[in-house]
PDB file of N, CA and C in Angstrom:
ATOM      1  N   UNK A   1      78.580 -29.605  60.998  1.00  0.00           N
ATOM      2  CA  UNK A   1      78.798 -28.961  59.717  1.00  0.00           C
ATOM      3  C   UNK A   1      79.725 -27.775  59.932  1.00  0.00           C
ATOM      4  N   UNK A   2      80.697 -27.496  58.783  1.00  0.00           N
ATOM      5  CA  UNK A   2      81.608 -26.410  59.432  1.00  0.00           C
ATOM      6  C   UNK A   2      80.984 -25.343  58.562  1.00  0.00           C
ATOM      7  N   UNK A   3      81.401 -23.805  58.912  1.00  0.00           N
ATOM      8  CA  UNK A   3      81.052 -22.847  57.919  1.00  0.00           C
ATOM      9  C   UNK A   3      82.360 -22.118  57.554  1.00  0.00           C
ATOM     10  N   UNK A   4      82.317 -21.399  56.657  1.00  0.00           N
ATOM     11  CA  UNK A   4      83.205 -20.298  56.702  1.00  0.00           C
ATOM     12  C   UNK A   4      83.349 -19.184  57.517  1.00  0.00           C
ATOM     13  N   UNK A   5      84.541 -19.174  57.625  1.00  0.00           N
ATOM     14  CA  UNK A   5      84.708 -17.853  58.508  1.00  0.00           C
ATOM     15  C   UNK A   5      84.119 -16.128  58.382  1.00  0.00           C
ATOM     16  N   UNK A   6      84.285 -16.210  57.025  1.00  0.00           N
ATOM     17  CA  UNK A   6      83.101 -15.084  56.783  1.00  0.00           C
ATOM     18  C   UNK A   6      83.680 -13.703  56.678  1.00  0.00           C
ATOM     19  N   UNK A   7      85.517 -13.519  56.541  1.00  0.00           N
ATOM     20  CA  UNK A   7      86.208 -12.332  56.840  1.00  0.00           C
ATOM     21  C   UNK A   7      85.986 -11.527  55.784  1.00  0.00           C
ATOM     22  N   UNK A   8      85.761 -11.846  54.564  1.00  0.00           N
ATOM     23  CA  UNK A   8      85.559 -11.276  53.505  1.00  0.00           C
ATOM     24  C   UNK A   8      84.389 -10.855  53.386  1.00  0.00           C
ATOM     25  N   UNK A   9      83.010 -11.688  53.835  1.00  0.00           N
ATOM     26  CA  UNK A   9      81.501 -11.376  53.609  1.00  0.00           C
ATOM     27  C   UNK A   9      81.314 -10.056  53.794  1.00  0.00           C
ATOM     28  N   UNK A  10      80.301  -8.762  53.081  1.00  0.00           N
ATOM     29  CA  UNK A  10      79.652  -8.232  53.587  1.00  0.00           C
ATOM     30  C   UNK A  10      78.295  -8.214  53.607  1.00  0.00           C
ATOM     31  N   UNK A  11      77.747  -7.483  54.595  1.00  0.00           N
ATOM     32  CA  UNK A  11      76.482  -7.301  54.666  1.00  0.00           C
ATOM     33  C   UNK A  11      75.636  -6.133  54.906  1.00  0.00           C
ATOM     34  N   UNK A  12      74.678  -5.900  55.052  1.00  0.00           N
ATOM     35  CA  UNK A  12      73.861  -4.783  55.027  1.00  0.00           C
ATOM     36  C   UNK A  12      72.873  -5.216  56.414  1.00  0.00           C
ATOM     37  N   UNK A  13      73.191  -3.670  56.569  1.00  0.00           N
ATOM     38  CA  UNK A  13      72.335  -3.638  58.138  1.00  0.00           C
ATOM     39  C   UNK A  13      70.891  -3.689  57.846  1.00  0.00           C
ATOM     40  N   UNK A  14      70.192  -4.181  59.260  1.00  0.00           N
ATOM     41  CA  UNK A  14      69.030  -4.263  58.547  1.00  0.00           C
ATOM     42  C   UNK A  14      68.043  -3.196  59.071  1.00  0.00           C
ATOM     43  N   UNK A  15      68.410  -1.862  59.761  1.00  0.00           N
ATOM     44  CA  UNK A  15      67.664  -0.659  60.018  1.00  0.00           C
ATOM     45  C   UNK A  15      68.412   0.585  59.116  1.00  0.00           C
ATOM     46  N   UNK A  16      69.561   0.774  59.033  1.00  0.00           N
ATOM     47  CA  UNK A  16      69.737   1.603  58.397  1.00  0.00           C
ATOM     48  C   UNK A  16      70.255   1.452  56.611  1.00  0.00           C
ATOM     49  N   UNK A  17      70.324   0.079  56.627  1.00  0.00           N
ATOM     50  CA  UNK A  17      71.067  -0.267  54.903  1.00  0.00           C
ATOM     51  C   UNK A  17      71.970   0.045  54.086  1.00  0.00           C
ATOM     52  N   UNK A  18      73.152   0.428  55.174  1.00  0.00           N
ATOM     53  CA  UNK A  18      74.504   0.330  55.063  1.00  0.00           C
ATOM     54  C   UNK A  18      75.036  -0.816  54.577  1.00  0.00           C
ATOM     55  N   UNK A  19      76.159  -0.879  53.867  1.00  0.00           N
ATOM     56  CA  UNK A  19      77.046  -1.896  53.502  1.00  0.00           C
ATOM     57  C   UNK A  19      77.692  -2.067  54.904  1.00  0.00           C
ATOM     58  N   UNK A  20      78.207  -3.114  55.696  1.00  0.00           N
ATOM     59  CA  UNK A  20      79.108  -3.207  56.371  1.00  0.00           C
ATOM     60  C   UNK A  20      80.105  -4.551  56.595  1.00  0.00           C
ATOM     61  N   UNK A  21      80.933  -5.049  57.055  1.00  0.00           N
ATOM     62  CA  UNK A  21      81.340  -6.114  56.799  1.00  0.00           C
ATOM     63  C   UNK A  21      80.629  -7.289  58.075  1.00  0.00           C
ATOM     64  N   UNK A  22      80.122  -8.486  57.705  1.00  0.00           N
ATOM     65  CA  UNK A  22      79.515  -9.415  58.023  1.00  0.00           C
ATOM     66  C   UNK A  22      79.755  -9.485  59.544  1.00  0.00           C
ATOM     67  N   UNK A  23      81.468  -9.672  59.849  1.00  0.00           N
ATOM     68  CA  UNK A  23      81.260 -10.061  61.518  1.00  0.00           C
ATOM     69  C   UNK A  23      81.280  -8.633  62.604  1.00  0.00           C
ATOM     70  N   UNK A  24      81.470  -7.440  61.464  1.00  0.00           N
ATOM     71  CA  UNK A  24      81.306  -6.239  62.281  1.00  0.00           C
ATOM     72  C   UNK A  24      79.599  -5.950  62.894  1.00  0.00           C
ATOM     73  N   UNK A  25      78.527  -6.757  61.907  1.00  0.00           N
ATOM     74  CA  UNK A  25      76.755  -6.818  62.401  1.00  0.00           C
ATOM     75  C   UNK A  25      76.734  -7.581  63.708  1.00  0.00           C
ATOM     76  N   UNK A  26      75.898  -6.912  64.654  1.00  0.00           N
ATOM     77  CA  UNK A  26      75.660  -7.573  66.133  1.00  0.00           C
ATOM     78  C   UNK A  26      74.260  -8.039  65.613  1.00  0.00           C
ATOM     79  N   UNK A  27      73.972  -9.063  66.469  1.00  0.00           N
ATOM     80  CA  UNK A  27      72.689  -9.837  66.344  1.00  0.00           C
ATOM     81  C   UNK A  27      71.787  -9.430  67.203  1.00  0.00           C
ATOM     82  N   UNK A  28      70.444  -8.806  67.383  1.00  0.00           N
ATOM     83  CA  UNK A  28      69.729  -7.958  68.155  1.00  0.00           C
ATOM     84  C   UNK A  28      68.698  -9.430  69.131  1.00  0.00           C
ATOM     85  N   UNK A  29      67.796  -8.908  69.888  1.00  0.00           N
ATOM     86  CA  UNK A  29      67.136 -10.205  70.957  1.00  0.00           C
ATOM     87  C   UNK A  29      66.266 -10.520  69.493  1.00  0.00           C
ATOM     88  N   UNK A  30      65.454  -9.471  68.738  1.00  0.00           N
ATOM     89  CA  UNK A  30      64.244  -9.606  67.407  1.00  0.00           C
ATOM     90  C   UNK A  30      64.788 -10.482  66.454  1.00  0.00           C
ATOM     91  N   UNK A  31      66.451 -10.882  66.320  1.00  0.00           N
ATOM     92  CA  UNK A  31      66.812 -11.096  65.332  1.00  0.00           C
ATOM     93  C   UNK A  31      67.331 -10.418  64.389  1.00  0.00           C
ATOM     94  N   UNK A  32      67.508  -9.690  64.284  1.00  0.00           N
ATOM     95  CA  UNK A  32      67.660  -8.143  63.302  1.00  0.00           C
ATOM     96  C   UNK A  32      69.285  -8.459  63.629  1.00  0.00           C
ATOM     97  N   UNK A  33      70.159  -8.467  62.518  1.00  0.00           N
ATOM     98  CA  UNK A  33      72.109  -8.441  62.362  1.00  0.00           C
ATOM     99  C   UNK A  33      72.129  -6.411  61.704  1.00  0.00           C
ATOM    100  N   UNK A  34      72.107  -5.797  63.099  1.00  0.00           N
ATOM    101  CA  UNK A  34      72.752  -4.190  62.737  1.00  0.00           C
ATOM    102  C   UNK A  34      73.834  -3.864  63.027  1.00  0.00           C
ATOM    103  N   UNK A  35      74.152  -2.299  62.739  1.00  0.00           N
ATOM    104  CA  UNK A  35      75.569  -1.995  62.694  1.00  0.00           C
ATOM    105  C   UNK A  35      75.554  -1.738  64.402  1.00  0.00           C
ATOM    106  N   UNK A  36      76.598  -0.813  64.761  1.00  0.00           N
ATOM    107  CA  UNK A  36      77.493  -0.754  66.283  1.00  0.00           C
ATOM    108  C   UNK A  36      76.376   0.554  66.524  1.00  0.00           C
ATOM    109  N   UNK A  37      75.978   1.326  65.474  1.00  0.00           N
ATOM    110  CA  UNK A  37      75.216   2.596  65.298  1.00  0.00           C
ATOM    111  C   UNK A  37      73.489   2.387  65.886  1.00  0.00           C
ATOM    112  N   UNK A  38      73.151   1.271  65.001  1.00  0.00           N
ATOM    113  CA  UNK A  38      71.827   0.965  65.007  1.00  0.00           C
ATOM    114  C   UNK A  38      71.314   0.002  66.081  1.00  0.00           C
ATOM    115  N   UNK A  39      72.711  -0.827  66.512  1.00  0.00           N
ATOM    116  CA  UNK A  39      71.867  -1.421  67.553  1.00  0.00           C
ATOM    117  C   UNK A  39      71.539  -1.531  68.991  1.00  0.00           C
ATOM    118  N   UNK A  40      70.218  -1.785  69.640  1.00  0.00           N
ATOM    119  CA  UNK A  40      69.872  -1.409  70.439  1.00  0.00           C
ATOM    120  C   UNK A  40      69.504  -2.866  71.253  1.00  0.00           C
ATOM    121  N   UNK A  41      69.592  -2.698  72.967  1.00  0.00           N
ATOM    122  CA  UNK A  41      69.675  -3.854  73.155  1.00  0.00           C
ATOM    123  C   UNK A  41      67.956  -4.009  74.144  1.00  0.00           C
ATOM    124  N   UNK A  42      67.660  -5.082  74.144  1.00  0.00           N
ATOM    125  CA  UNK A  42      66.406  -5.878  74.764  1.00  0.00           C
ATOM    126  C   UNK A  42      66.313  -4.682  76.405  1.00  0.00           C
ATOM    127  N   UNK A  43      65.096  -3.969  76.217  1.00  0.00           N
ATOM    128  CA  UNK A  43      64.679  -3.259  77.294  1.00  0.00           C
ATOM    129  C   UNK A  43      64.087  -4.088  78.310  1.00  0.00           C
ATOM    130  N   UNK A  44      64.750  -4.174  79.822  1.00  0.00           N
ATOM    131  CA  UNK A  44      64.119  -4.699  80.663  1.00  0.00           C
ATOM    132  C   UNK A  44      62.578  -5.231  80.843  1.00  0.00           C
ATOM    133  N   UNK A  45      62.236  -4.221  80.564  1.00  0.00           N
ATOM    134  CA  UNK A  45      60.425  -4.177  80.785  1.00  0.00           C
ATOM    135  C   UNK A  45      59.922  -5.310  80.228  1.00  0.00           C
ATOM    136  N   UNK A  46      60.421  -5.826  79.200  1.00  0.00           N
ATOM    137  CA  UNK A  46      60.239  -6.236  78.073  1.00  0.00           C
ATOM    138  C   UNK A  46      60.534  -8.010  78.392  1.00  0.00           C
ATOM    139  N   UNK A  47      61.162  -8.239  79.490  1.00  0.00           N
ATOM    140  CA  UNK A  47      61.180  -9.630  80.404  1.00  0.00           C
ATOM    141  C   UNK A  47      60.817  -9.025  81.765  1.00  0.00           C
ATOM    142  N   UNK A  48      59.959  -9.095  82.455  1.00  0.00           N
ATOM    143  CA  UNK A  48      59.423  -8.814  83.554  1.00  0.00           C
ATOM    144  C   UNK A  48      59.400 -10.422  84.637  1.00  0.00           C
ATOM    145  N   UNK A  49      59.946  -9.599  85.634  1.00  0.00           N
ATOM    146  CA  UNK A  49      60.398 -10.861  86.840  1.00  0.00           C
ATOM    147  C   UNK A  49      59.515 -11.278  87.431  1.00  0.00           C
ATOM    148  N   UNK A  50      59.728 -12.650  87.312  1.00  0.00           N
ATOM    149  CA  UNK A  50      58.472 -13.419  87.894  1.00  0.00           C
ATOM    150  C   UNK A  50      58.428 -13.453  89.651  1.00  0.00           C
ATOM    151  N   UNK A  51      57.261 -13.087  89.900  1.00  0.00           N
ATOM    152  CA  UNK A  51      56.909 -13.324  91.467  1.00  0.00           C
ATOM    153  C   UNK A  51      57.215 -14.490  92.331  1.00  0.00           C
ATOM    154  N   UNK A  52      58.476 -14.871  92.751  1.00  0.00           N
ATOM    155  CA  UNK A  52      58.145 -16.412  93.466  1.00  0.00           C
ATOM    156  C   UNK A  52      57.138 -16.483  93.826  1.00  0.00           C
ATOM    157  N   UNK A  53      56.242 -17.812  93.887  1.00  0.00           N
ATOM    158  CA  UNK A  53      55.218 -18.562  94.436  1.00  0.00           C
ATOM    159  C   UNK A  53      55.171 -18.773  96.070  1.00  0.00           C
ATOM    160  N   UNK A  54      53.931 -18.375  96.493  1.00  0.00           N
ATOM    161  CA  UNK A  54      53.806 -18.490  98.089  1.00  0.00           C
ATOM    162  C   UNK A  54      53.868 -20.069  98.204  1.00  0.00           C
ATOM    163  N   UNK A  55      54.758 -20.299  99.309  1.00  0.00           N
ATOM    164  CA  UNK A  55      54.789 -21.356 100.035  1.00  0.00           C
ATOM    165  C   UNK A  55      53.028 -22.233 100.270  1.00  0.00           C
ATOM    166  N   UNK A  56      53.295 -23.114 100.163  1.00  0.00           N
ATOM    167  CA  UNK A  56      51.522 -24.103 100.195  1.00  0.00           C
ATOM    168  C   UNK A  56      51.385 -24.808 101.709  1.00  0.00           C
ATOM    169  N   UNK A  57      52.488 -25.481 102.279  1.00  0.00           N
ATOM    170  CA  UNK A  57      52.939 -26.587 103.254  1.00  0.00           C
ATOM    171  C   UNK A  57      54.153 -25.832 104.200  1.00  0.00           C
ATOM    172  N   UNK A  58      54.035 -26.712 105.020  1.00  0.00           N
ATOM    173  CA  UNK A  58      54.596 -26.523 105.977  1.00  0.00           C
ATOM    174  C   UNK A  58      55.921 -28.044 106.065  1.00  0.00           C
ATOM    175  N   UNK A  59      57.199 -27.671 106.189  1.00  0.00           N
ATOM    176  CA  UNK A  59      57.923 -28.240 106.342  1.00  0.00           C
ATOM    177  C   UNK A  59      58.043 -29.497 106.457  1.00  0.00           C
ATOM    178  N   UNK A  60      57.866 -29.939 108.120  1.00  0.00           N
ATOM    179  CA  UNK A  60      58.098 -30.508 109.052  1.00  0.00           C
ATOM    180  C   UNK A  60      56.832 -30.591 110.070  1.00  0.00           C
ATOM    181  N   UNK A  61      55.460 -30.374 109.569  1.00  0.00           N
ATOM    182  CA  UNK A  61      54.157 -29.991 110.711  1.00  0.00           C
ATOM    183  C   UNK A  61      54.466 -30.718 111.678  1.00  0.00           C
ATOM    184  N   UNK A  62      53.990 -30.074 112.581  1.00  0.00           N
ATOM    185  CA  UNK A  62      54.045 -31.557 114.051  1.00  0.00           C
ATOM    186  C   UNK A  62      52.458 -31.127 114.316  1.00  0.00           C
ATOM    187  N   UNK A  63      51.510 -31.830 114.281  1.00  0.00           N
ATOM    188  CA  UNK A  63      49.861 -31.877 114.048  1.00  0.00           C
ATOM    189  C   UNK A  63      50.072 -31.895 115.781  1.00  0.00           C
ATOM    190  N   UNK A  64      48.816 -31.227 115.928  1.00  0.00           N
ATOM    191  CA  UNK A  64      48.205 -31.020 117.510  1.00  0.00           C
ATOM    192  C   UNK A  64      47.807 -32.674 117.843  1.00  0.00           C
ATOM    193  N   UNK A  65      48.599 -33.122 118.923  1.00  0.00           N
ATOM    194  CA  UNK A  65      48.109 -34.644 119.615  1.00  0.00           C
ATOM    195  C   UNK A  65      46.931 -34.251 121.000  1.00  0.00           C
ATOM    196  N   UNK A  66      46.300 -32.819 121.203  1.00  0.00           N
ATOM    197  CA  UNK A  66      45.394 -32.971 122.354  1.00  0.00           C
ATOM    198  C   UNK A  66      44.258 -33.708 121.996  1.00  0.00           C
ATOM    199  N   UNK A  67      43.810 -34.369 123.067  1.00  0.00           N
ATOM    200  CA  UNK A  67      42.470 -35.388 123.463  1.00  0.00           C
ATOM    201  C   UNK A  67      41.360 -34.475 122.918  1.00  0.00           C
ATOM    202  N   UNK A  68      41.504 -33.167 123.546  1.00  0.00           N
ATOM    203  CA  UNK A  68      39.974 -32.884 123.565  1.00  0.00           C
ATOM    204  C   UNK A  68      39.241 -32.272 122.264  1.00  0.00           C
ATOM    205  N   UNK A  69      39.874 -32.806 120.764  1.00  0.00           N
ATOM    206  CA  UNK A  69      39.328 -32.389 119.663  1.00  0.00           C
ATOM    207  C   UNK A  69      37.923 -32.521 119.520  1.00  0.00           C
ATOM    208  N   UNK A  70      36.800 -31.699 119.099  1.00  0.00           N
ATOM    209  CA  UNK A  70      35.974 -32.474 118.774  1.00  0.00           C
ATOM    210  C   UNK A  70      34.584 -31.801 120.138  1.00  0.00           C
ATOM    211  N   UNK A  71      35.455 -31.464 121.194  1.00  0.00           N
ATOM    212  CA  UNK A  71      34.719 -30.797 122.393  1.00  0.00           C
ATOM    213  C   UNK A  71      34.720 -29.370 122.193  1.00  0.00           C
ATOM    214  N   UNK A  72      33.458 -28.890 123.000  1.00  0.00           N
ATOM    215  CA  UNK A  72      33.645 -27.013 122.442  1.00  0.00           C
ATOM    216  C   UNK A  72      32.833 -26.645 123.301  1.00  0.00           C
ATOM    217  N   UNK A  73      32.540 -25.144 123.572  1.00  0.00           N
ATOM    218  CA  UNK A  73      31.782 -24.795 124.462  1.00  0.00           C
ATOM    219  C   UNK A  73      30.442 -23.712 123.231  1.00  0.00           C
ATOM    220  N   UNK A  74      29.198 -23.838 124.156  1.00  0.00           N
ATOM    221  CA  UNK A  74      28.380 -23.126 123.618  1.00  0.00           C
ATOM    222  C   UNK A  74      27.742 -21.865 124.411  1.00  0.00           C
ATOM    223  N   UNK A  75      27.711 -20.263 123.381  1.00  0.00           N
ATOM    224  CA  UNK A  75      27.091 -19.743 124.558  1.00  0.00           C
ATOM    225  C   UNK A  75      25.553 -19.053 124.092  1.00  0.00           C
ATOM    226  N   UNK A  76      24.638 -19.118 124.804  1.00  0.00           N
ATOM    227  CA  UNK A  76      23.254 -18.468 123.944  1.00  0.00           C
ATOM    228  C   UNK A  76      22.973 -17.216 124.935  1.00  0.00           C
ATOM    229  N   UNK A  77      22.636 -16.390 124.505  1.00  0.00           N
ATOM    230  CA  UNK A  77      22.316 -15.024 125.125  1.00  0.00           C
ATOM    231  C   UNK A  77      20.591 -15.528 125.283  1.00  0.00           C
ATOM    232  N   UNK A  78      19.983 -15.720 124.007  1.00  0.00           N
ATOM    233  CA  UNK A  78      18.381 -15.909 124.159  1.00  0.00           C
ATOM    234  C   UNK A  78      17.790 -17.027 125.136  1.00  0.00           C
ATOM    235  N   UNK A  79      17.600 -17.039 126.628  1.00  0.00           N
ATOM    236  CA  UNK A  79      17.214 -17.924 127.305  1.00  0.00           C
ATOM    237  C   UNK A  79      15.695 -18.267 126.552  1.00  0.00           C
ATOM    238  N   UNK A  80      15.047 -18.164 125.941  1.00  0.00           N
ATOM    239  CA  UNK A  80      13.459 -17.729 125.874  1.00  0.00           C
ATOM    240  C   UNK A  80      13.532 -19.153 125.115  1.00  0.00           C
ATOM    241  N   UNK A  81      14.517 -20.028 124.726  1.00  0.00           N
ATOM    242  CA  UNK A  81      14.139 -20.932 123.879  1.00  0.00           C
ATOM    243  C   UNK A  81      14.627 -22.323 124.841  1.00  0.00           C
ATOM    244  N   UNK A  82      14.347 -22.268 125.794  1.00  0.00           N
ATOM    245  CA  UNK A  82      14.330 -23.032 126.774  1.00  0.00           C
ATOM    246  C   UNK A  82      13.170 -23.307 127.648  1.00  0.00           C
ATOM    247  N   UNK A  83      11.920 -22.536 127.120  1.00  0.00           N
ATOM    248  CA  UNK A  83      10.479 -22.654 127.611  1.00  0.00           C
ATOM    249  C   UNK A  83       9.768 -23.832 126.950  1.00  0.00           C
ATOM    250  N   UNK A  84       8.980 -24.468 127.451  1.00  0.00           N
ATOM    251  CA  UNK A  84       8.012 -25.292 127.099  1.00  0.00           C
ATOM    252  C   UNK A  84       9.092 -26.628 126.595  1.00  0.00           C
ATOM    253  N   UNK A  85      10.566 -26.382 126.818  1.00  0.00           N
ATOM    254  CA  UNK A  85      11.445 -27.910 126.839  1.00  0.00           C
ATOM    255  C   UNK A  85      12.096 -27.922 127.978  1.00  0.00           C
ATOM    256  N   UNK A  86      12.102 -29.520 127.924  1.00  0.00           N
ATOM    257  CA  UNK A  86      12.262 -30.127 129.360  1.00  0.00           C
ATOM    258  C   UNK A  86      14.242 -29.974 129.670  1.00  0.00           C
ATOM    259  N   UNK A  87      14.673 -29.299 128.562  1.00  0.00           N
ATOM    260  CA  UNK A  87      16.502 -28.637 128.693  1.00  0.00           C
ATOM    261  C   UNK A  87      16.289 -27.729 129.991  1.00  0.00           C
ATOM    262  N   UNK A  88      17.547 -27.742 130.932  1.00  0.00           N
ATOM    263  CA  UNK A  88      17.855 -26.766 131.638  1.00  0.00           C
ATOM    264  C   UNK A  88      18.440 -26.291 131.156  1.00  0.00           C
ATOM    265  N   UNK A  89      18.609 -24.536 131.604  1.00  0.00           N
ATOM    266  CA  UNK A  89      19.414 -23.437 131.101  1.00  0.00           C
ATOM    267  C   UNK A  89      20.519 -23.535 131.631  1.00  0.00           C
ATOM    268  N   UNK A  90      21.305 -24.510 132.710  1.00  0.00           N
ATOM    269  CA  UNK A  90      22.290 -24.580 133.306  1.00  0.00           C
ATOM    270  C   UNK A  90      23.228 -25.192 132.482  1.00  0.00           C
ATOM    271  N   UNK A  91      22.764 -25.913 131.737  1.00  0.00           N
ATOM    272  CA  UNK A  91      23.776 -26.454 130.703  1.00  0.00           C
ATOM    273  C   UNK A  91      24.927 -25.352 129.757  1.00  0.00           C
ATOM    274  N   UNK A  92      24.049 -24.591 129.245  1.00  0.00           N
ATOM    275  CA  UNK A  92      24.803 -23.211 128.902  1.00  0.00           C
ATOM    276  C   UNK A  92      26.093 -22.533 129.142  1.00  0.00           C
ATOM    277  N   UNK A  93      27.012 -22.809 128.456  1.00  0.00           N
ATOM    278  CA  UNK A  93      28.103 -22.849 128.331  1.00  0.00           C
ATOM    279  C   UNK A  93      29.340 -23.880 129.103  1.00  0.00           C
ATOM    280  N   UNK A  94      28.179 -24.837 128.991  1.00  0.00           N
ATOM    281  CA  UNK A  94      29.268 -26.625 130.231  1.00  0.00           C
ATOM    282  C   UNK A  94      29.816 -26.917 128.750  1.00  0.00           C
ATOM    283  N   UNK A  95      30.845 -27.528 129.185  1.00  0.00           N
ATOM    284  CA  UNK A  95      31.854 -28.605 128.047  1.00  0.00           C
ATOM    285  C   UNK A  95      30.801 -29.750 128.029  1.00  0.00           C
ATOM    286  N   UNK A  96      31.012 -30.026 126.533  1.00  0.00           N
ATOM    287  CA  UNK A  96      30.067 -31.270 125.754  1.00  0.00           C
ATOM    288  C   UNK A  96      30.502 -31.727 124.697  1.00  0.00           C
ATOM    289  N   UNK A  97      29.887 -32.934 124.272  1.00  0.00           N
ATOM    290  CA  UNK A  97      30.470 -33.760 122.896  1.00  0.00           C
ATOM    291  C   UNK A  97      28.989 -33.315 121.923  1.00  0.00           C
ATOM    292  N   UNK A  98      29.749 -33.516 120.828  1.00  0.00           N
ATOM    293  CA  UNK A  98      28.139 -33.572 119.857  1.00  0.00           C
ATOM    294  C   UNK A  98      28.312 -34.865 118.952  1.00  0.00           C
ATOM    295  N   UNK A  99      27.522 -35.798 119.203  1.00  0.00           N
ATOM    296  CA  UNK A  99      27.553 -36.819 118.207  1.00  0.00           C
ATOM    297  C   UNK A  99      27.048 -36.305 116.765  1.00  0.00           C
ATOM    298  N   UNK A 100      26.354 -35.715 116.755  1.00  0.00           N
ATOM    299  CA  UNK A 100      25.222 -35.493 115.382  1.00  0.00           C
ATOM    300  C   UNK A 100      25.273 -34.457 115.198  1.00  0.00           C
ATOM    301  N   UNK A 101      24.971 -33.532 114.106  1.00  0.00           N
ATOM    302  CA  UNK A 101      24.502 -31.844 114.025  1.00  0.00           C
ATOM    303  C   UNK A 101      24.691 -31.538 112.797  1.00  0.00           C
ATOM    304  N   UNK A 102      23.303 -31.281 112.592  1.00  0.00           N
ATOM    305  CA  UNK A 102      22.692 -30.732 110.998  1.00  0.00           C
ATOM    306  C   UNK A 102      22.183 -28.877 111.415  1.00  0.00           C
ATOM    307  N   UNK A 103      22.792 -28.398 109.984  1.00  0.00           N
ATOM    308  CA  UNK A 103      22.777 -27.110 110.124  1.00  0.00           C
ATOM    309  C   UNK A 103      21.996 -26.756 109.114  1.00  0.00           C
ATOM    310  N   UNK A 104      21.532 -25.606 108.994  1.00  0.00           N
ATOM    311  CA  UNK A 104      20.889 -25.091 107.890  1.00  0.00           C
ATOM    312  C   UNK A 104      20.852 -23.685 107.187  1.00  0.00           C
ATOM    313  N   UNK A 105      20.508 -22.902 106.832  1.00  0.00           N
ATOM    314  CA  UNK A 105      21.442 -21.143 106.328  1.00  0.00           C
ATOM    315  C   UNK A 105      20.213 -20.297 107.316  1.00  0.00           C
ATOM    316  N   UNK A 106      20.819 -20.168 108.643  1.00  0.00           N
ATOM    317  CA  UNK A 106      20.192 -18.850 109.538  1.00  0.00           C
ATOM    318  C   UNK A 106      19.645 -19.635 110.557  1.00  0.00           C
ATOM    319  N   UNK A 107      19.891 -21.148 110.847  1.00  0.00           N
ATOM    320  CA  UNK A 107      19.802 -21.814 111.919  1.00  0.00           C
ATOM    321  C   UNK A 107      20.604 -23.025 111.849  1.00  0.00           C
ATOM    322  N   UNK A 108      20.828 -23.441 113.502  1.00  0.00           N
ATOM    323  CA  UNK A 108      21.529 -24.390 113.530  1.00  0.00           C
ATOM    324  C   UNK A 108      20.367 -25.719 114.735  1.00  0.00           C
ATOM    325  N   UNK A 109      20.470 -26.604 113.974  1.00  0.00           N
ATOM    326  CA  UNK A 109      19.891 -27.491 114.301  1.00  0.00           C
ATOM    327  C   UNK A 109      20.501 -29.179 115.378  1.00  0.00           C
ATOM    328  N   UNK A 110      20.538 -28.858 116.622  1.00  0.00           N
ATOM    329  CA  UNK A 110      21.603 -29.858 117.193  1.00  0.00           C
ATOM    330  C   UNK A 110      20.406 -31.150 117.332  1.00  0.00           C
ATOM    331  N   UNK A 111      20.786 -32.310 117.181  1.00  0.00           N
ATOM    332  CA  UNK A 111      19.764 -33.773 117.392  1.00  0.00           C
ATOM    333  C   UNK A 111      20.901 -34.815 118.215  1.00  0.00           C
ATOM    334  N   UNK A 112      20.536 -35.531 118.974  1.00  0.00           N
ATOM    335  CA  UNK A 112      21.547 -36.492 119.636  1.00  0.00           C
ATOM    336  C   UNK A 112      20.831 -38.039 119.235  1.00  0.00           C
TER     337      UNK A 112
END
């Protein structure tokens, strides 16, 4: 659709309500068509910069290929719970597998 050019139009500002001529009104960010006097332009603050987003992943991972996942060492300070069972205390801190192990909130419970 074409329009007119508009050289003749006037218009009226829309903060102070001056007559002025149509293509002399600037168009404000609100919308508002004011004079060269009245208008004021979009304060920074007012679009605030967005934070890039932290990274989630990793590139290219190259995942750990060692064997011994899954193995760990244990250490107990309290020997006293090695009385009246047929466990030696020598075991205590040897490398081991755990097939099984149920835990519970303020103990840990190992079963094979």
């Amino acid at each position: 659709m074409a329009y007119a050019s508009g050289k003749f139009a006037s218009a009226l500002c829309d903060r102070c309500g001056f007559k002025y001529k149509l293509l002399d009104l600037k168009k404000e960010w609100n919308g508002l068509k004011t004079c060269h006097t009245c208008f004021e332009p979009k304060h920074p603050q007012l679009e605030p910069i967005r934070a890039p987003s932290d990274p989630e992943a990793l590139y290219n991972p190259r995942p750990s290929t060692d064997e011994g996942i899954g193995e760990g060492f244990v250490f107990i300070n309290n020997s006293n719970i090695f009385k009246g069972n047929n466990m030696n205390p020598s075991i205590v801190g040897q490398n081991f597998i755990i097939s099984k192990m149920t835990a519970s909130v303020g103990a840990v419970t190992i079963t094979t």
